[in-house]
N, C-alpha and C. Protein backbone atom coordinates (compact mmCIF):
# COMPACT_ATOMS: atom_id res chain seq x y z
N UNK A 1 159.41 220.91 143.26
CA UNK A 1 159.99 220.21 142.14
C UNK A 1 160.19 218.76 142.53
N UNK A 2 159.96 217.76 141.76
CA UNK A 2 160.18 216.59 142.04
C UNK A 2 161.56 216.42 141.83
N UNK A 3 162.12 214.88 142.11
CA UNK A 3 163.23 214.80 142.23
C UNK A 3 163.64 214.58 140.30
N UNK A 4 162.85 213.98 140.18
CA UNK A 4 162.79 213.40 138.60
C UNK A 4 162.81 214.18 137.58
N UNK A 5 162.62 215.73 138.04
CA UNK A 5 162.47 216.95 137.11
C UNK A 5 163.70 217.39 136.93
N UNK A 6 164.31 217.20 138.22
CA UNK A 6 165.93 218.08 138.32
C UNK A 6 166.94 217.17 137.61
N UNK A 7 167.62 217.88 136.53
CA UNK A 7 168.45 216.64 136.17
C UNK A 7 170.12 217.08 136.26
N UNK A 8 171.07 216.48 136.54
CA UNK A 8 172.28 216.78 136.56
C UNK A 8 173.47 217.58 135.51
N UNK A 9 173.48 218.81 135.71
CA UNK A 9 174.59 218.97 134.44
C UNK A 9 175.60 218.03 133.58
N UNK A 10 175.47 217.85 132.06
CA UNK A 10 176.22 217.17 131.83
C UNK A 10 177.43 217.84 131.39
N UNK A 11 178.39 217.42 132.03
CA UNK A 11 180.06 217.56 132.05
C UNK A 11 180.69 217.66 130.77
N UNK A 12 180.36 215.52 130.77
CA UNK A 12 181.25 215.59 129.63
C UNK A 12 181.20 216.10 128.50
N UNK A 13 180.22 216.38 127.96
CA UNK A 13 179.34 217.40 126.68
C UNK A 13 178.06 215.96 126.21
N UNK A 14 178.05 216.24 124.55
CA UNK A 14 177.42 214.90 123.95
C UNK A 14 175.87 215.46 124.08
N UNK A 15 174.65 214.24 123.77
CA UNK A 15 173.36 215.03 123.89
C UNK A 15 172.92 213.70 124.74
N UNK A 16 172.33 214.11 125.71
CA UNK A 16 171.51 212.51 126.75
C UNK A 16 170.60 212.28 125.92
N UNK A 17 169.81 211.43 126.87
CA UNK A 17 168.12 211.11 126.04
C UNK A 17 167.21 211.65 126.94
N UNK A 18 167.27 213.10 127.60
CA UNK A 18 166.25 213.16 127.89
C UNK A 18 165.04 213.94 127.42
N UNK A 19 165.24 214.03 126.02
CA UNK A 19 164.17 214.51 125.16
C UNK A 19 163.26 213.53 124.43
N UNK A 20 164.36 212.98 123.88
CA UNK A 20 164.39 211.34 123.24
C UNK A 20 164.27 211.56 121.58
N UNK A 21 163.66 211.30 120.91
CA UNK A 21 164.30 211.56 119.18
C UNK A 21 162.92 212.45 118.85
N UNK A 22 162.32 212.98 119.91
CA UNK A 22 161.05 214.17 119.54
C UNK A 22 161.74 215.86 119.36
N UNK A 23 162.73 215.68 120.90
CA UNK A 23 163.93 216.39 121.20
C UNK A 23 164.27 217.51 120.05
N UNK A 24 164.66 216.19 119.09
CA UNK A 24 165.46 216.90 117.93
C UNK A 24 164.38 217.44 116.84
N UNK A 25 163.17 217.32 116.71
CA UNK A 25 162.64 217.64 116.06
C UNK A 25 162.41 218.95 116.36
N UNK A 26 162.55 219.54 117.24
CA UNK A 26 161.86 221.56 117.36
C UNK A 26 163.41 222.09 116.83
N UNK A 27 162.85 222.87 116.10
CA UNK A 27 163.93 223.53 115.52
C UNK A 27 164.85 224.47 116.73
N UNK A 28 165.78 225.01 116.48
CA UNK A 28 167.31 225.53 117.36
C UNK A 28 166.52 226.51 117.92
N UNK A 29 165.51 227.64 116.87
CA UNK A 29 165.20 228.93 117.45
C UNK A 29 163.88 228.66 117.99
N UNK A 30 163.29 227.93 117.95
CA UNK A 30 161.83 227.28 118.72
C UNK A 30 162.21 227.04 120.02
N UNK A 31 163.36 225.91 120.38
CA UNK A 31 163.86 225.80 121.57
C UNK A 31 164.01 226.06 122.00
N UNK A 32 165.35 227.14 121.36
CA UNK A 32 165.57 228.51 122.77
C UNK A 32 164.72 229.73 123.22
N UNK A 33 163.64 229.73 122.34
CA UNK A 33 162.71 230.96 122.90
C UNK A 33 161.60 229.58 124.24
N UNK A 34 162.11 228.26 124.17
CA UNK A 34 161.49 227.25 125.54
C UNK A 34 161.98 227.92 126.51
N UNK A 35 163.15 227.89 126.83
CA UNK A 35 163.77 228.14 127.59
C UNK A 35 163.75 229.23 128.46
N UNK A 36 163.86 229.55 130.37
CA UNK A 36 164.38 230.43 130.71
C UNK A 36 165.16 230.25 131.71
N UNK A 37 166.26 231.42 131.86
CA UNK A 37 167.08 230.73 133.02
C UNK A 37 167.16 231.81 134.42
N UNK A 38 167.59 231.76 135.53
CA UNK A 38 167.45 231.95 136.72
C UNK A 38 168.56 232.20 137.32
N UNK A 39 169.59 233.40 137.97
CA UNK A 39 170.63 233.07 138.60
C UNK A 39 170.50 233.66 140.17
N UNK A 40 170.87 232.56 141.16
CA UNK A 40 170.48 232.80 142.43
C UNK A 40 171.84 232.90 143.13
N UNK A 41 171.90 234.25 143.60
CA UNK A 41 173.30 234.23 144.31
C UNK A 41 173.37 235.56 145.71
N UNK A 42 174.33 235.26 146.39
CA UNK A 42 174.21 235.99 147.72
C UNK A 42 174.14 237.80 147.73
N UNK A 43 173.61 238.41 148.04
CA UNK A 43 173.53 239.64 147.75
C UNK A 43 175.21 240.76 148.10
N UNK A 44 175.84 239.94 149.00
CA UNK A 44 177.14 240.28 149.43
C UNK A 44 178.14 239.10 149.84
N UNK A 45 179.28 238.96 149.53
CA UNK A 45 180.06 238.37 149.59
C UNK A 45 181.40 239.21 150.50
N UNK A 46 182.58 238.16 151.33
CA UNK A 46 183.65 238.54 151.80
C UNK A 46 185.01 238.29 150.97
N UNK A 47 185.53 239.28 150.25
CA UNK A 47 186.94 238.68 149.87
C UNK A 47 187.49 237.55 150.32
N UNK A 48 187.66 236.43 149.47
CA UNK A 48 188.65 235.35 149.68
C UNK A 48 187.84 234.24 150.69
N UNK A 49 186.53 234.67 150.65
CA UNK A 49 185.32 233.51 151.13
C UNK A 49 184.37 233.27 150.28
N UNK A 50 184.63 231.69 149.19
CA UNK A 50 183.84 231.49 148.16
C UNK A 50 182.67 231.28 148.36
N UNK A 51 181.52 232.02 147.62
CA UNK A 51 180.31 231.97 147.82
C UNK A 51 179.51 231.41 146.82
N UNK A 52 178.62 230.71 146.61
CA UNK A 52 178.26 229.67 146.05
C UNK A 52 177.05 230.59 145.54
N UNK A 53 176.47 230.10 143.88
CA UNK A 53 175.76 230.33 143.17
C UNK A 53 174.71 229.63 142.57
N UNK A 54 173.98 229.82 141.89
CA UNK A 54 173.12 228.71 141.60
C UNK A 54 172.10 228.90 139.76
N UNK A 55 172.79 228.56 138.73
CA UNK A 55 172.07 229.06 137.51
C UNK A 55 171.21 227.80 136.95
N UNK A 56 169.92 228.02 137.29
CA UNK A 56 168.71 227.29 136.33
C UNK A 56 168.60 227.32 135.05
N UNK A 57 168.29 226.41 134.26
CA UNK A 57 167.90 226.39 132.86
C UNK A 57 166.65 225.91 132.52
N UNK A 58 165.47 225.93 132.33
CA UNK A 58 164.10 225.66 132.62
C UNK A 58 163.37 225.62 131.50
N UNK A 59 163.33 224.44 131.09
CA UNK A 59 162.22 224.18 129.91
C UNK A 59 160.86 224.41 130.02
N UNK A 60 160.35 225.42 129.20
CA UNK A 60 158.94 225.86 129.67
C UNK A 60 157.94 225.40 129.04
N UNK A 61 158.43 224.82 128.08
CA UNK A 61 157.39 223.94 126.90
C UNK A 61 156.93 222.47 127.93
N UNK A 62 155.50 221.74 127.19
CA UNK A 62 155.27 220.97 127.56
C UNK A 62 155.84 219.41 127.06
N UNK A 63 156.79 219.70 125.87
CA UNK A 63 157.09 219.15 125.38
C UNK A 63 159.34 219.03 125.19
N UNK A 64 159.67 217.71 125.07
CA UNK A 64 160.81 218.19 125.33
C UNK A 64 161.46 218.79 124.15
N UNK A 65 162.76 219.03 124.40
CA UNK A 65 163.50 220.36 123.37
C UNK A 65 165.17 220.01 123.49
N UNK A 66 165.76 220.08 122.32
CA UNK A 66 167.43 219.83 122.01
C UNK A 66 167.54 221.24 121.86
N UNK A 67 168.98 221.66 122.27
CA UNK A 67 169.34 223.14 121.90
C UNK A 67 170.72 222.66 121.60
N UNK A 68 171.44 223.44 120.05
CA UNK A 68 172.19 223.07 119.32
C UNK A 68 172.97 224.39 120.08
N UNK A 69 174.57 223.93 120.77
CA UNK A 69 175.42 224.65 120.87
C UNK A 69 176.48 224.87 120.12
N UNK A 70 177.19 226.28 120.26
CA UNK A 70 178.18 226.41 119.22
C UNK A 70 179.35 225.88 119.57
N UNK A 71 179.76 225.14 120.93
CA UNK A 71 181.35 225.11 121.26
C UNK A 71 180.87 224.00 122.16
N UNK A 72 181.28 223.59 122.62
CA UNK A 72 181.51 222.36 124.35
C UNK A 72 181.39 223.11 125.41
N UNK A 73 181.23 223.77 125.68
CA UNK A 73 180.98 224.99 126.52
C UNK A 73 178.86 224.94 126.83
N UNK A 74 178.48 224.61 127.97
CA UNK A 74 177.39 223.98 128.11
C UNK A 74 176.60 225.52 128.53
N UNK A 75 177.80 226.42 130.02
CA UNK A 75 177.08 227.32 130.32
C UNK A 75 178.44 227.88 130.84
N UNK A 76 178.26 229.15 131.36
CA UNK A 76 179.27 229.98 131.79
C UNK A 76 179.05 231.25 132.69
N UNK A 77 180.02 232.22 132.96
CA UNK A 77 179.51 232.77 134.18
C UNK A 77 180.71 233.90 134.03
N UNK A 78 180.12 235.34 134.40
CA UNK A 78 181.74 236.05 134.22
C UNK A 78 181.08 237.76 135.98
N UNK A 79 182.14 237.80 135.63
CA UNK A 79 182.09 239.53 136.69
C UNK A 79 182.29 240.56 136.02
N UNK A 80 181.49 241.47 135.80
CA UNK A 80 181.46 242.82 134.96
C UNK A 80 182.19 242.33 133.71
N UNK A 81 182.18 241.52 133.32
CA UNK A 81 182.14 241.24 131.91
C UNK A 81 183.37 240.02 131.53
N UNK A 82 183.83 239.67 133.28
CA UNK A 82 184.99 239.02 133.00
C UNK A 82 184.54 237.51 133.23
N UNK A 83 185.19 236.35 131.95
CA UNK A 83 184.34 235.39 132.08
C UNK A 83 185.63 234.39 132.89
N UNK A 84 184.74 233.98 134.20
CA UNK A 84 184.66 233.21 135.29
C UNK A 84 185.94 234.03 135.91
N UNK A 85 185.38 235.31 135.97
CA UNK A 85 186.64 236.08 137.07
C UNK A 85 188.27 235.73 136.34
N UNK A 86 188.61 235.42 135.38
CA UNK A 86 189.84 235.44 134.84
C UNK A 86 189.97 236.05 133.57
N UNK A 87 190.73 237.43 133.78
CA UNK A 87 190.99 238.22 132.70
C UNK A 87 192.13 237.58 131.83
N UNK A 88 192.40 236.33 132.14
CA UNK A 88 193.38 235.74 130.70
C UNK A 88 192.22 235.27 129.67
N UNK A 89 191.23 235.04 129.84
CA UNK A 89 190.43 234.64 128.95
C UNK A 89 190.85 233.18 128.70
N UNK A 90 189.38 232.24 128.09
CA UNK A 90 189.60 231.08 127.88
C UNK A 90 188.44 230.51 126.79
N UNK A 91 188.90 229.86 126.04
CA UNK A 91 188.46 229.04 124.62
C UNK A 91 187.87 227.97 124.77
N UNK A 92 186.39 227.39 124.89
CA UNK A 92 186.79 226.19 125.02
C UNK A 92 186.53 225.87 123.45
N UNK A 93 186.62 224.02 123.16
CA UNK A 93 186.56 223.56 122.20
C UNK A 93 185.87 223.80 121.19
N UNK A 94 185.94 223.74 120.14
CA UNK A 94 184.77 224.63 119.19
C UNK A 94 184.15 223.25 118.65
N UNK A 95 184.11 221.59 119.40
CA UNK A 95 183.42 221.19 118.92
C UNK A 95 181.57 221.47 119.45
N UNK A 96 180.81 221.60 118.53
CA UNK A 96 179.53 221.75 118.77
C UNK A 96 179.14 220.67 119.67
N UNK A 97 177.68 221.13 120.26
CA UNK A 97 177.54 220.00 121.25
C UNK A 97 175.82 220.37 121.31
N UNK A 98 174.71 219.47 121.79
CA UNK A 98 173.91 219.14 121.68
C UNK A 98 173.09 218.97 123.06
N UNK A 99 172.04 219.48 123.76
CA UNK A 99 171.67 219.65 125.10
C UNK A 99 170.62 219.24 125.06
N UNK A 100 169.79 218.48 125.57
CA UNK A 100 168.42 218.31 125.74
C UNK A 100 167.97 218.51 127.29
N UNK A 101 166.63 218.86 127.15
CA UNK A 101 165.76 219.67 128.15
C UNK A 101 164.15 218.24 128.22
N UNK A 102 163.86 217.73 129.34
CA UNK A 102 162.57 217.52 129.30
C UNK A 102 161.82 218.21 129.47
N UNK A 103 160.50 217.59 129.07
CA UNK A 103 159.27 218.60 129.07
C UNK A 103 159.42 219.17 130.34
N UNK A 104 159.25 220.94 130.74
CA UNK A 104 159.27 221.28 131.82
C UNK A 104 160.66 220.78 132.58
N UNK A 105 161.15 220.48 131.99
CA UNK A 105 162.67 219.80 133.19
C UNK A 105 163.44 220.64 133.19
N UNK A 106 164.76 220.93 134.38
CA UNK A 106 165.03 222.06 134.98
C UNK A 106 166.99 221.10 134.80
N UNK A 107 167.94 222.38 134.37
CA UNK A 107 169.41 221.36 134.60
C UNK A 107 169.61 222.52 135.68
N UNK A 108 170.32 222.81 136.66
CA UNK A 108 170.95 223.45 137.56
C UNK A 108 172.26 223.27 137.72
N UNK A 109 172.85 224.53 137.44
CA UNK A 109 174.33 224.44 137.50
C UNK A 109 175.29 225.67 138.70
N UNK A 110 176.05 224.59 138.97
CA UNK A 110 176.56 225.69 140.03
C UNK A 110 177.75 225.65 140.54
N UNK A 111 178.27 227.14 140.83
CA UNK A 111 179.96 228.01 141.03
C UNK A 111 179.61 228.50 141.79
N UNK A 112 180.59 229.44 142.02
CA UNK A 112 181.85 229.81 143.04
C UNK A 112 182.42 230.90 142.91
N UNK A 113 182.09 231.97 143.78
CA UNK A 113 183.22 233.39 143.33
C UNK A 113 183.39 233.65 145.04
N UNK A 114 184.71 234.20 144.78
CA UNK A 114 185.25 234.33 145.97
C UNK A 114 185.78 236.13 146.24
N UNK A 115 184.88 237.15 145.40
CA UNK A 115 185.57 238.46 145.09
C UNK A 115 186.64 238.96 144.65
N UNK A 116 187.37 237.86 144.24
CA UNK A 116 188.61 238.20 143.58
C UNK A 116 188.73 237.64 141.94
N UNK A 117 189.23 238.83 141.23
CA UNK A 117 189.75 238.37 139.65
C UNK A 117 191.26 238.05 139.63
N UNK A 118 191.20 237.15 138.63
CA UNK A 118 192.58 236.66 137.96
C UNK A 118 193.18 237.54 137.10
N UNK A 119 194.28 238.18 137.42
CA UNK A 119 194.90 238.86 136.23
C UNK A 119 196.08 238.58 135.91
N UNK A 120 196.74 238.37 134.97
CA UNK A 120 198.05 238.25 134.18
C UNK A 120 199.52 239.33 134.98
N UNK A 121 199.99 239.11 135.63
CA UNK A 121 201.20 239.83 136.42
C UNK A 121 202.69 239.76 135.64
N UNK A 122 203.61 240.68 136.00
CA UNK A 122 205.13 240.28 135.97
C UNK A 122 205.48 239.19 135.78
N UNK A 123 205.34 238.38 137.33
CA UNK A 123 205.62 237.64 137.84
C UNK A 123 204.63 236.37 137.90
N UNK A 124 204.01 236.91 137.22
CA UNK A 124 202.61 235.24 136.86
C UNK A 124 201.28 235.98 137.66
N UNK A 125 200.36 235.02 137.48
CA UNK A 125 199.12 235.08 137.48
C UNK A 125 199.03 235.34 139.09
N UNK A 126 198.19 236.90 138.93
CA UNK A 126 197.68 237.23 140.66
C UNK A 126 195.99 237.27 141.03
N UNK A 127 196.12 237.36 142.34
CA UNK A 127 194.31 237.05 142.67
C UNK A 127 194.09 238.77 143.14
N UNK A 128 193.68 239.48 142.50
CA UNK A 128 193.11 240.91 142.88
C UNK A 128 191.85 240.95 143.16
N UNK A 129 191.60 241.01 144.64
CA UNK A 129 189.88 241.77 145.14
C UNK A 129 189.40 242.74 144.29
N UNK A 130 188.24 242.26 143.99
CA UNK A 130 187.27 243.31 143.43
C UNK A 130 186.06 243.74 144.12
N UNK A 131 186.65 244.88 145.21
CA UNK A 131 185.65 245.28 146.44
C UNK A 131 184.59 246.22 145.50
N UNK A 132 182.94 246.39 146.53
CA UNK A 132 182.30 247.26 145.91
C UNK A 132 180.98 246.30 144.89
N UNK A 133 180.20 247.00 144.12
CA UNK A 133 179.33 246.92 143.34
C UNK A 133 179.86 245.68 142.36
N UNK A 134 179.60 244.90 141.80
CA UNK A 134 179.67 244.33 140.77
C UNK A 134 178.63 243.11 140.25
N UNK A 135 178.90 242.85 139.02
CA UNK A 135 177.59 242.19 138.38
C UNK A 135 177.87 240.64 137.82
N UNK A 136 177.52 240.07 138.69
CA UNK A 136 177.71 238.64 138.57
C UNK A 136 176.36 238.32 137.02
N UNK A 137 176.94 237.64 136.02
CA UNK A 137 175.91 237.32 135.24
C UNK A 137 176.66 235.61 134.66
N UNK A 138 175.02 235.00 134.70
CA UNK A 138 175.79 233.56 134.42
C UNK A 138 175.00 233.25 132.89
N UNK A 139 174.93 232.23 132.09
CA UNK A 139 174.88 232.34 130.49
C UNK A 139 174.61 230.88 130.25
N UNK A 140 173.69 230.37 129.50
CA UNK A 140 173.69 229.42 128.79
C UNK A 140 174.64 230.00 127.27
N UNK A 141 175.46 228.73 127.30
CA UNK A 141 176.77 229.05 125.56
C UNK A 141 175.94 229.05 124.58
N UNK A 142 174.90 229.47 124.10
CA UNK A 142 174.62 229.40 122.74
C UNK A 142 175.04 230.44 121.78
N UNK A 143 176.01 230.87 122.10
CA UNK A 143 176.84 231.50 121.36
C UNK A 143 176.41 233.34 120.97
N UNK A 144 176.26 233.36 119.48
CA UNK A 144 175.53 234.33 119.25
C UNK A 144 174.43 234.25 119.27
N UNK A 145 173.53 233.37 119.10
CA UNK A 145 172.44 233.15 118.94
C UNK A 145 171.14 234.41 119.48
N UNK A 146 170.26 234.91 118.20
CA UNK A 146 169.59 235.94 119.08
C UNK A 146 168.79 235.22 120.47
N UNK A 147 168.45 236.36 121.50
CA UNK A 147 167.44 236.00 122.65
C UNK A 147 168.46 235.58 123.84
N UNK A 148 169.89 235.95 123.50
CA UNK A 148 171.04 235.17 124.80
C UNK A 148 170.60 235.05 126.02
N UNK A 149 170.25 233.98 126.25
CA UNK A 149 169.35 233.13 127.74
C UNK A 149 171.34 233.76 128.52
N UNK A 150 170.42 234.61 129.65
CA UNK A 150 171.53 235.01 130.39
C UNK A 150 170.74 235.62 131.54
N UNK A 151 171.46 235.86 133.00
CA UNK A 151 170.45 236.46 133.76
C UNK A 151 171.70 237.06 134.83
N UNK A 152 171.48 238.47 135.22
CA UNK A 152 172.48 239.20 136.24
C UNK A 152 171.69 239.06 137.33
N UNK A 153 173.26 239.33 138.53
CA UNK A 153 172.46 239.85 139.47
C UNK A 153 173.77 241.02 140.15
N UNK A 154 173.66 241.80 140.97
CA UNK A 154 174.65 242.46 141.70
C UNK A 154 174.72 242.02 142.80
N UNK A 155 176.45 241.94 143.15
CA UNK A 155 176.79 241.90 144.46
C UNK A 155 177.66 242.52 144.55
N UNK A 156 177.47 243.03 145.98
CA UNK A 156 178.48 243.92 147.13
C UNK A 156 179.47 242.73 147.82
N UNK A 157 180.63 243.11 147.01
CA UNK A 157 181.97 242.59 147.77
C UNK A 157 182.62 243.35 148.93
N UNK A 158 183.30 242.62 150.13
CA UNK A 158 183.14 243.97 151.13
C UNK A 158 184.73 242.76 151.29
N UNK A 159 185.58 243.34 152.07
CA UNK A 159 186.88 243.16 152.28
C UNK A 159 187.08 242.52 153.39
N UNK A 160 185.53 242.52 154.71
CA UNK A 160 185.99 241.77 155.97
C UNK A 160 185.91 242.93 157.11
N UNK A 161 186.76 243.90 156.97
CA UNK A 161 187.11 244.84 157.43
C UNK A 161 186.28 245.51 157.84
N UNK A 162 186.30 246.28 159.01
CA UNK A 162 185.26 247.20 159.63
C UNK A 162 186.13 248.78 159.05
C-alpha cells in the first residue's frame, strides 16, 4: 500500500475531500456494496493487558465514493454483542455525517480490549474479566442499512494464570 492510499480516521465527523464532488454522486446503496472491511486482531489476549486491533474500510471501486451515515458515529466495535465492552450502553449524536472513500483508498481504524467488560454495580461502574471464547466484531455505523459492512473474529481470553 502506498503511503497516499492510507488515509487517517476522521474524528471530528463532517465529509473531507477525498472523493471530491464525484464522491457524492454514487448513490448511498451503490457505495456501500464499494466497500469491504477487515478486522485484524490477536488470536488470544491476557486479562487486564490491552491488546490492540486493527479495522479496515476499503474502497473497492475504481472510482471514489461518499457513504451517508445515520449518527456521528464513524465506526464501532463491541464483545459478544457488547458495544465497546460497556454494558451501560452509549448514544452517540444522531447528527448524520458524511464519509468519503478514494478510489481504492483504505481508512484504518484502531482499539483496544483488554478482556474485561464494563458493568453497572451497587457501588458504581466495575471492570469484570471475560475469560474464555469470545467474539470481537468491529462495524462501520451505517446504521440499519442493508449489507452491514461488519467483520468478527474470536478470541481466547486467558486470566495469566497457569
Amino acid at each position: 500500500m502506498k503511503p497516499a492510499d492510507a488515509l487517517a480516521p476522521d474524528p471530528a465527523g463532517g465529509t473531507d475531500d477525498a472523493g471530491g464532488w464525484f464522491a457524492g454522486l454514487v448513490p448511498n446503496a451503490v457505495a456501500l456494496r464499494c466497500l469491504s472491511v477487515e478486522l485484524r486482531a490477536p488470536k488470544e489476549i491476557v486479562v487486564g493487558e490491552p491488546a490492540r486491533f486493527l479495522f479496515r474500510v476499503r474502497n473497492r471501486a475504481p472510482l471514489p465514493v461518499s457513504v451517508r451515515l445515520p449518527t456521528s458515529r464513524l465506526w464501532g466495535w463491541a464483545v459478544d454483542g457488547i458495544p465497546e465492552a460497556d454494558d451501560r450502553g452509549f448514544d452517540p449524536p444522531e447528527t448524520p455525517r458524511r464519509v468519503a472513500f478514494r478510489r481504492r483508498g483504505v481508512r484504518q481504524f484502531e482499539g483496544t480490549w483488554d478482556g474485561q467488560v464494563r458493568r453497572a454495580g451497587r457501588d458504581g461502574d466495575v471492570w469484570r474479566p471475560e475469560p474464555g471464547e469470545n467474539t470481537l466484531t468491529a462495524y462501520l455505523a451505517t446504521g440499519d442499512a442493508p449489507g452491514k459492512l461488519s467483520d468478527s473474529v474470536q478470541i481466547s481470553v486467558t486470566t495469566g494464570r497457569p
